[in-house]
N, C-alpha and C. Protein backbone atom coordinates (compact mmCIF):
# COMPACT_ATOMS: atom_id res chain seq x y z
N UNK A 1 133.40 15.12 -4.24
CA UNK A 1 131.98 15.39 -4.39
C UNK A 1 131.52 16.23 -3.20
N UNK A 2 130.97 17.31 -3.43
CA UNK A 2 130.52 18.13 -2.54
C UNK A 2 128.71 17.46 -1.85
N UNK A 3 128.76 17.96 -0.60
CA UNK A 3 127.57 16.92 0.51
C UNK A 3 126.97 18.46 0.66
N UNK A 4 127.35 19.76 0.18
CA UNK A 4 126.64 20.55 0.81
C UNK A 4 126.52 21.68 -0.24
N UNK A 5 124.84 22.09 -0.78
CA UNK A 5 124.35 22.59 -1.23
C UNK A 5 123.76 24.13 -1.51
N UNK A 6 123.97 25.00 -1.68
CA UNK A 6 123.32 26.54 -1.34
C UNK A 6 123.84 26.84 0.03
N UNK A 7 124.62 26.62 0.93
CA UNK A 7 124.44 26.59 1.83
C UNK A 7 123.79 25.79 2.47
N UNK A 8 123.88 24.52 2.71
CA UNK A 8 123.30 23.71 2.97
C UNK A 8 121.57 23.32 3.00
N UNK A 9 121.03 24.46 2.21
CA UNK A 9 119.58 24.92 2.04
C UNK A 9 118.82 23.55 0.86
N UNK A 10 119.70 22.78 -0.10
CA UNK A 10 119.09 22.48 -0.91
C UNK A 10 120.03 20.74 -0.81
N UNK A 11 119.30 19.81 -1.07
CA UNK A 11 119.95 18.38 -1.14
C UNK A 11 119.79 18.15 -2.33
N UNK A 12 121.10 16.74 -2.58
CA UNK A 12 121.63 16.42 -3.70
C UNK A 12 120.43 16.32 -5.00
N UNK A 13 118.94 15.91 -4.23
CA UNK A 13 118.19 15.65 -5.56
C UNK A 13 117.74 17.38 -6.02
N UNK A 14 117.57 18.30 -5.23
CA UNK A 14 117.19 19.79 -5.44
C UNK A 14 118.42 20.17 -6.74
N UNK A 15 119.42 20.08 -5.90
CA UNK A 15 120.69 20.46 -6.69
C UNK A 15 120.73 20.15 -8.23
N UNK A 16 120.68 18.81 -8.19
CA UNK A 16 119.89 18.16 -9.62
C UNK A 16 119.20 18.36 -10.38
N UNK A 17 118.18 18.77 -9.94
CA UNK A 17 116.97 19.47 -10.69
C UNK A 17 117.29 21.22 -10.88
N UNK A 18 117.69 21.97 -10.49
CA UNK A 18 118.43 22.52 -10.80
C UNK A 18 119.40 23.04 -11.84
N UNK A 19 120.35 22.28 -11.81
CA UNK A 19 121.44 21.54 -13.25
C UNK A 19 120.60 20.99 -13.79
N UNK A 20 119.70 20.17 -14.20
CA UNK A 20 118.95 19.62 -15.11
C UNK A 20 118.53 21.08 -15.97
N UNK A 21 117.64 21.50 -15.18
CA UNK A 21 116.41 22.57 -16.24
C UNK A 21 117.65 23.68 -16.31
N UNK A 22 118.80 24.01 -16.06
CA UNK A 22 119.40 25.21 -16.30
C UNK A 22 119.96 24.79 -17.31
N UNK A 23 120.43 23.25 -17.39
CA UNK A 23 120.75 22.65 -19.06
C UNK A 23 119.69 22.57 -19.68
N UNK A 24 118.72 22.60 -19.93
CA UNK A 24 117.46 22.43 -20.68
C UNK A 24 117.28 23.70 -21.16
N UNK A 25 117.06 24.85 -20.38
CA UNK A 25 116.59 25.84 -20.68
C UNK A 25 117.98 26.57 -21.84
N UNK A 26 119.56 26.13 -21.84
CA UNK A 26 120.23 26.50 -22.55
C UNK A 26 120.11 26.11 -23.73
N UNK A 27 119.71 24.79 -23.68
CA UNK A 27 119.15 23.80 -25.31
C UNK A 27 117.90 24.18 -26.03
N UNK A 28 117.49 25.09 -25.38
CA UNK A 28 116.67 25.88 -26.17
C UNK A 28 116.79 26.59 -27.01
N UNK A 29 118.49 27.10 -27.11
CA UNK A 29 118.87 28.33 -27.94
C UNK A 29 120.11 27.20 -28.59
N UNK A 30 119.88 25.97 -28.82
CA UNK A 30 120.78 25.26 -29.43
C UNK A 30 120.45 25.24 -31.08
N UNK A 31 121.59 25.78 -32.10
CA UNK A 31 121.21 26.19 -33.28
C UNK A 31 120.54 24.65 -33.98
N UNK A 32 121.60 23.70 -33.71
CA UNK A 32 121.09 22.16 -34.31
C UNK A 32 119.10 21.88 -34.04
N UNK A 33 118.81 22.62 -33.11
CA UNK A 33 117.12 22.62 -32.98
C UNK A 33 116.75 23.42 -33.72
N UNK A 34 117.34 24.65 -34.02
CA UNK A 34 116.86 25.32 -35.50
C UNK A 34 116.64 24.57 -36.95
N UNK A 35 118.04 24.27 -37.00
CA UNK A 35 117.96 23.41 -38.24
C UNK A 35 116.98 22.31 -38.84
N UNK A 36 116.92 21.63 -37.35
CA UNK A 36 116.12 20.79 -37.56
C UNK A 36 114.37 20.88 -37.98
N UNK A 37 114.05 22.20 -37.18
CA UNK A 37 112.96 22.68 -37.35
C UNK A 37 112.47 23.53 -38.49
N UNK A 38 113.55 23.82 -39.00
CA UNK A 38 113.87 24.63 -40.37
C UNK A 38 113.33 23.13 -41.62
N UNK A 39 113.94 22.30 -41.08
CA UNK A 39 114.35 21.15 -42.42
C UNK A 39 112.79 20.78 -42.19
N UNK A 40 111.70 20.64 -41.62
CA UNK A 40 110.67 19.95 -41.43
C UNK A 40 109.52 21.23 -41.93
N UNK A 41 110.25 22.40 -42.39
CA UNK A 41 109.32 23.40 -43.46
C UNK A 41 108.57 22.97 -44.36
N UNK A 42 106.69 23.04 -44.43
CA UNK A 42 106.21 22.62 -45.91
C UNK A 42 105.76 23.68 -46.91
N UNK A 43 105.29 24.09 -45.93
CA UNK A 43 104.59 25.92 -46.73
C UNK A 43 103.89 26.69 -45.80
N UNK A 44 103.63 27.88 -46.59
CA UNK A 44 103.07 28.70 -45.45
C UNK A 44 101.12 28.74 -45.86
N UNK A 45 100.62 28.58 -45.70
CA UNK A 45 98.86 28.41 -45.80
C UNK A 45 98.19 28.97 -44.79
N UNK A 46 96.84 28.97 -44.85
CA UNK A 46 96.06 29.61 -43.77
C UNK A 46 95.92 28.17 -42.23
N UNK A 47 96.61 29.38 -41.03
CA UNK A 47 96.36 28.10 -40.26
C UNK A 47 94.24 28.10 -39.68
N UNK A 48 94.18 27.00 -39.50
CA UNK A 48 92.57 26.44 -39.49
C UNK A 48 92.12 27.36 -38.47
N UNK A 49 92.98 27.46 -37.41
CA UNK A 49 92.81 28.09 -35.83
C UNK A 49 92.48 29.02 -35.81
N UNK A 50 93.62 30.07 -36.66
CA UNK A 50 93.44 31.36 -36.57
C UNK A 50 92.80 32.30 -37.77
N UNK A 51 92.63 31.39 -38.91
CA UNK A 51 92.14 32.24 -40.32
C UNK A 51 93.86 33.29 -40.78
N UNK A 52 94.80 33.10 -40.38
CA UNK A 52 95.83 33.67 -40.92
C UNK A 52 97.43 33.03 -41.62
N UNK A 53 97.70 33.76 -42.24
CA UNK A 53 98.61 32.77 -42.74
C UNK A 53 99.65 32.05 -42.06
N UNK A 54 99.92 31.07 -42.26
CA UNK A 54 101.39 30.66 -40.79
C UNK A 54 101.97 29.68 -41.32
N UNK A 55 103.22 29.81 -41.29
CA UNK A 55 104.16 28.34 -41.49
C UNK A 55 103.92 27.28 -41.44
N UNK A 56 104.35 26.11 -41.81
CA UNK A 56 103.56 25.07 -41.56
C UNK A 56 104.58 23.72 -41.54
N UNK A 57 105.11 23.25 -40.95
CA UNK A 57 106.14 21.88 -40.80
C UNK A 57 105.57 20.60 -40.75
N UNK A 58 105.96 19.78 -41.05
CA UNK A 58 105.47 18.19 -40.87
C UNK A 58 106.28 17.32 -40.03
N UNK A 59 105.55 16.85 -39.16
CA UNK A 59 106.10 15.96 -37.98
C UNK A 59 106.27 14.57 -39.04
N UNK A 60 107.63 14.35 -38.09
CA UNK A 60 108.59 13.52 -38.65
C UNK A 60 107.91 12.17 -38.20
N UNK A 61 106.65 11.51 -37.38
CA UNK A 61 106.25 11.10 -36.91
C UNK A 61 104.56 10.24 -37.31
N UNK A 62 103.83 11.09 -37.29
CA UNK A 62 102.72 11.39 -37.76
C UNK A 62 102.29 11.48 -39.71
N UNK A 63 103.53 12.40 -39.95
CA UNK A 63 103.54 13.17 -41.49
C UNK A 63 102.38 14.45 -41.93
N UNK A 64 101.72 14.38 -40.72
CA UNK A 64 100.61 15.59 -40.85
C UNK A 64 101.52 16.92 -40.73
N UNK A 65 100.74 18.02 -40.81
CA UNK A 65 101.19 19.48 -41.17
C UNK A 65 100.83 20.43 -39.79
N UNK A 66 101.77 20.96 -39.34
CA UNK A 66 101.34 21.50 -38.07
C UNK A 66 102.34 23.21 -37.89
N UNK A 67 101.39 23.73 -37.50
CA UNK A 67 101.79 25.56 -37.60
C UNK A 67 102.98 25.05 -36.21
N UNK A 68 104.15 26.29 -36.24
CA UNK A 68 104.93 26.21 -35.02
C UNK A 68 104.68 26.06 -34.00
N UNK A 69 103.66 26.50 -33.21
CA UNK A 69 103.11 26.63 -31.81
C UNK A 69 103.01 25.04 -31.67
N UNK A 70 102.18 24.25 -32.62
CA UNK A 70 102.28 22.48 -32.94
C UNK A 70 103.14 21.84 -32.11
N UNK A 71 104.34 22.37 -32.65
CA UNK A 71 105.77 21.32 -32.94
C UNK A 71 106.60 21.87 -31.74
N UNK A 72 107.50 20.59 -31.41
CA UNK A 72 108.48 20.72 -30.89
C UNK A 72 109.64 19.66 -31.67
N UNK A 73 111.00 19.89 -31.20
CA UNK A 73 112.13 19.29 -31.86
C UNK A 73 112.26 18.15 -30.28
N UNK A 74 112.64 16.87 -30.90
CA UNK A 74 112.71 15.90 -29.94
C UNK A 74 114.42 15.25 -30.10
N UNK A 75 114.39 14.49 -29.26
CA UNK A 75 115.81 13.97 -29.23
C UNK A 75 115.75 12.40 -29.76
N UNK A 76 116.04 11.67 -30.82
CA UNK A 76 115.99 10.33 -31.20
C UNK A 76 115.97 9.46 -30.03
N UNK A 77 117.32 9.88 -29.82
CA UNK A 77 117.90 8.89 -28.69
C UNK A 77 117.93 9.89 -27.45
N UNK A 78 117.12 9.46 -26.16
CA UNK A 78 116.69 10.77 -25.50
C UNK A 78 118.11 11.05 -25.09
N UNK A 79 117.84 12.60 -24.09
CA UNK A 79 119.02 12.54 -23.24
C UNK A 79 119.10 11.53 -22.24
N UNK A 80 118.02 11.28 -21.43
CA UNK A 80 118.32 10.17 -20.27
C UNK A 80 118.10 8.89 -20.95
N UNK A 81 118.65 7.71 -21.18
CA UNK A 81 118.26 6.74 -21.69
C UNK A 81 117.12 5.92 -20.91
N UNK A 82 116.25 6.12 -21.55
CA UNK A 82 114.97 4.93 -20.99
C UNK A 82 115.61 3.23 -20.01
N UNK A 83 116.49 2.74 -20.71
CA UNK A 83 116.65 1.87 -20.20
C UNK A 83 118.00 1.98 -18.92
N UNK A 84 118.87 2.46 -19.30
CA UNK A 84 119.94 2.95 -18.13
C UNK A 84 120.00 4.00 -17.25
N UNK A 85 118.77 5.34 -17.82
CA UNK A 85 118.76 6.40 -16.86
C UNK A 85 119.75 7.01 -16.83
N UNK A 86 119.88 8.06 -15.97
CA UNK A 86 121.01 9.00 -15.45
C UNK A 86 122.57 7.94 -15.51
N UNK A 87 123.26 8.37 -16.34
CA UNK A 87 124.77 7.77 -16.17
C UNK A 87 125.54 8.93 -15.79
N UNK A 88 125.89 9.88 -16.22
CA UNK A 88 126.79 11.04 -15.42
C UNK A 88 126.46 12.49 -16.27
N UNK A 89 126.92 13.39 -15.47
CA UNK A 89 126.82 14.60 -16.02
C UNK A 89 126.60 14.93 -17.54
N UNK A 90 128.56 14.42 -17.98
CA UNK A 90 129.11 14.67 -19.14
C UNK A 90 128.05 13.51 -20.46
N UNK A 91 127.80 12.38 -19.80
CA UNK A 91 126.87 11.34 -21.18
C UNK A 91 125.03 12.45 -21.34
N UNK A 92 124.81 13.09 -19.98
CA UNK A 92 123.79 14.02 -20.20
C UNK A 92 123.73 14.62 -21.17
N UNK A 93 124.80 15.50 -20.96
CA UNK A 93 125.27 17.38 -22.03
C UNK A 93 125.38 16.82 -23.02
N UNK A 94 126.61 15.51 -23.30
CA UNK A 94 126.53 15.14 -24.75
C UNK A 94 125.48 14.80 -25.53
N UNK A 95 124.52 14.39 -24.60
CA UNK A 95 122.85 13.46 -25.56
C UNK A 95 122.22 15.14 -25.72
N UNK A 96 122.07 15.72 -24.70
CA UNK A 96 121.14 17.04 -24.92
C UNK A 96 122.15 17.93 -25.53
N UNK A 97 122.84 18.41 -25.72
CA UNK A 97 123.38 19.35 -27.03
C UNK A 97 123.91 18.57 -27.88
N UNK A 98 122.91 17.47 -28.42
CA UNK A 98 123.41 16.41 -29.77
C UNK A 98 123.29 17.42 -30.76
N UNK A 99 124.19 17.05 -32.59
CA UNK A 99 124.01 17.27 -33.46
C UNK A 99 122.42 17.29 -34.52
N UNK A 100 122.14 17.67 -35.11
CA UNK A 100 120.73 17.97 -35.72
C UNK A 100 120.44 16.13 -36.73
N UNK A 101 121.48 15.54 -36.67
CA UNK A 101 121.07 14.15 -36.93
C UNK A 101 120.31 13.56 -35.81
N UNK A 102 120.32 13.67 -34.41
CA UNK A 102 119.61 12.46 -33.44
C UNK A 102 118.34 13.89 -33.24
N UNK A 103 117.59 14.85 -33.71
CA UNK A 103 117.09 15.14 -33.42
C UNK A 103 115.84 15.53 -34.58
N UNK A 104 114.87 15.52 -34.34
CA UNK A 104 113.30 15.44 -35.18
C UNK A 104 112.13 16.21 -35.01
N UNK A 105 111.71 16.67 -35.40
CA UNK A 105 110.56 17.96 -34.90
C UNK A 105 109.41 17.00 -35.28
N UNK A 106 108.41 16.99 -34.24
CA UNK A 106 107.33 16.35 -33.93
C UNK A 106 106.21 16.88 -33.38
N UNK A 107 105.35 16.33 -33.40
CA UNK A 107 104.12 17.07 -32.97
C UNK A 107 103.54 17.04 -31.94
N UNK A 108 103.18 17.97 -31.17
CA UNK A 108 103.20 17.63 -29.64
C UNK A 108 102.38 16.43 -29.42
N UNK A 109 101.18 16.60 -29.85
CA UNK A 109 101.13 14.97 -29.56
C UNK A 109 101.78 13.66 -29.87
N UNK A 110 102.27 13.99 -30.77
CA UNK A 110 103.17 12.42 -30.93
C UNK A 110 104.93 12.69 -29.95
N UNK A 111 104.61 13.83 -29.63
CA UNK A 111 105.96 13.90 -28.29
C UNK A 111 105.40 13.17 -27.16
N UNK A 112 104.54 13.49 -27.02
CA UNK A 112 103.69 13.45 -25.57
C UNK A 112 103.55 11.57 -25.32
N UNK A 113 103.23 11.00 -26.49
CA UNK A 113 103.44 9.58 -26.51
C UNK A 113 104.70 9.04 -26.65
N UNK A 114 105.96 9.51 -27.33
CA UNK A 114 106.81 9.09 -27.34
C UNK A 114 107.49 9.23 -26.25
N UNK A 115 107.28 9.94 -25.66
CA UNK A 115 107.92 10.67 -24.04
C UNK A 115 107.19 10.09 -22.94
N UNK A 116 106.04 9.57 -23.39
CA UNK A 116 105.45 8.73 -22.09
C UNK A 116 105.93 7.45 -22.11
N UNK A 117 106.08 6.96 -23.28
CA UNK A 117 106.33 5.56 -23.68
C UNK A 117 107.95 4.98 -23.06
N UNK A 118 109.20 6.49 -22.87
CA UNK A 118 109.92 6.45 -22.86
C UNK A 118 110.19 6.67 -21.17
N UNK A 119 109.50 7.19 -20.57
CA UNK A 119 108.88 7.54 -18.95
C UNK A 119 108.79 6.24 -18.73
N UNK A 120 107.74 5.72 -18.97
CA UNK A 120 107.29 4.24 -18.80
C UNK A 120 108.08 2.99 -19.08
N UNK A 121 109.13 3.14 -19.70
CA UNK A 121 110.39 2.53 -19.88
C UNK A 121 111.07 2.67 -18.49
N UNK A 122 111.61 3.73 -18.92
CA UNK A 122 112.30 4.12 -17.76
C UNK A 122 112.16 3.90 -16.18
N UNK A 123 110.46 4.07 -15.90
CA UNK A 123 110.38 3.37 -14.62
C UNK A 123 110.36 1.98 -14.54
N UNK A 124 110.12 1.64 -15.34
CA UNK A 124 110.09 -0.25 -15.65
C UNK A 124 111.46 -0.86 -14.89
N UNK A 125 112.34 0.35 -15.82
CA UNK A 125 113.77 -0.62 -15.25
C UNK A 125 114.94 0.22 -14.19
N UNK A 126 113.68 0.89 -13.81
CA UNK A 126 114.57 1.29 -12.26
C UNK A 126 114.83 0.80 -11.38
């Protein structure tokens, strides 16, 4: 295990964060988040916001109808587990580039609760 960072410029938690969002930002272009967001298609209608026509998906969550900008694709079972947290690198990559089964397109607000709920877990049992 390496003790020294950028040149010793950055410590183990920098480093981390780091590798975290540089894996995040790759799971963005993960096709299984397509799919998923594809499968949660209802029609295309006028969105309310803009007076124009726009796609329209239903959160897997809620069941309401929400234009793309709406939605995001979530992870069932997160990547960090609420209750065990960080276990190693490799149990990370495997939860965040999961298959399009552990994953659900939702609506930002019902992310925003499920992700707090799961935050709030998580510090519980740190």
């Amino acid at each position: 295990m390496r003790n020294e960072f950028n040149g010793g410029l950055w410590t183990q938690g920098r480093f981390n964060s780091f590798i975290t969002a540089t894996l995040r930002s790759g799971a963005r272009r993960w096709a299984p988040k397509y799919t998923t967001l594809n499968n949660a298609k209802t029609e295309k209608k006028i969105n309310v916001k803009t007076g124009r026509l726009a796609q329209h998906y239903s959160c897997s969550l809620c069941g309401q109808e929400f234009t793309a900008k709406d939605m995001e694709v979530d992870h069932i079972n997160p990547a960090v587990d609420p209750i065990d947290g960080f276990i190693s690198w490799d149990v990370f990559i495997d939860r965040l580039f999961c298959e399009a089964a552990n994953l659900q397109a939702i609506c930002k607000s019902c992310h925003k609760v499920k992700s707090g709920l799961e935050r709030k877990t998580r510090n519980e049992n740190k």
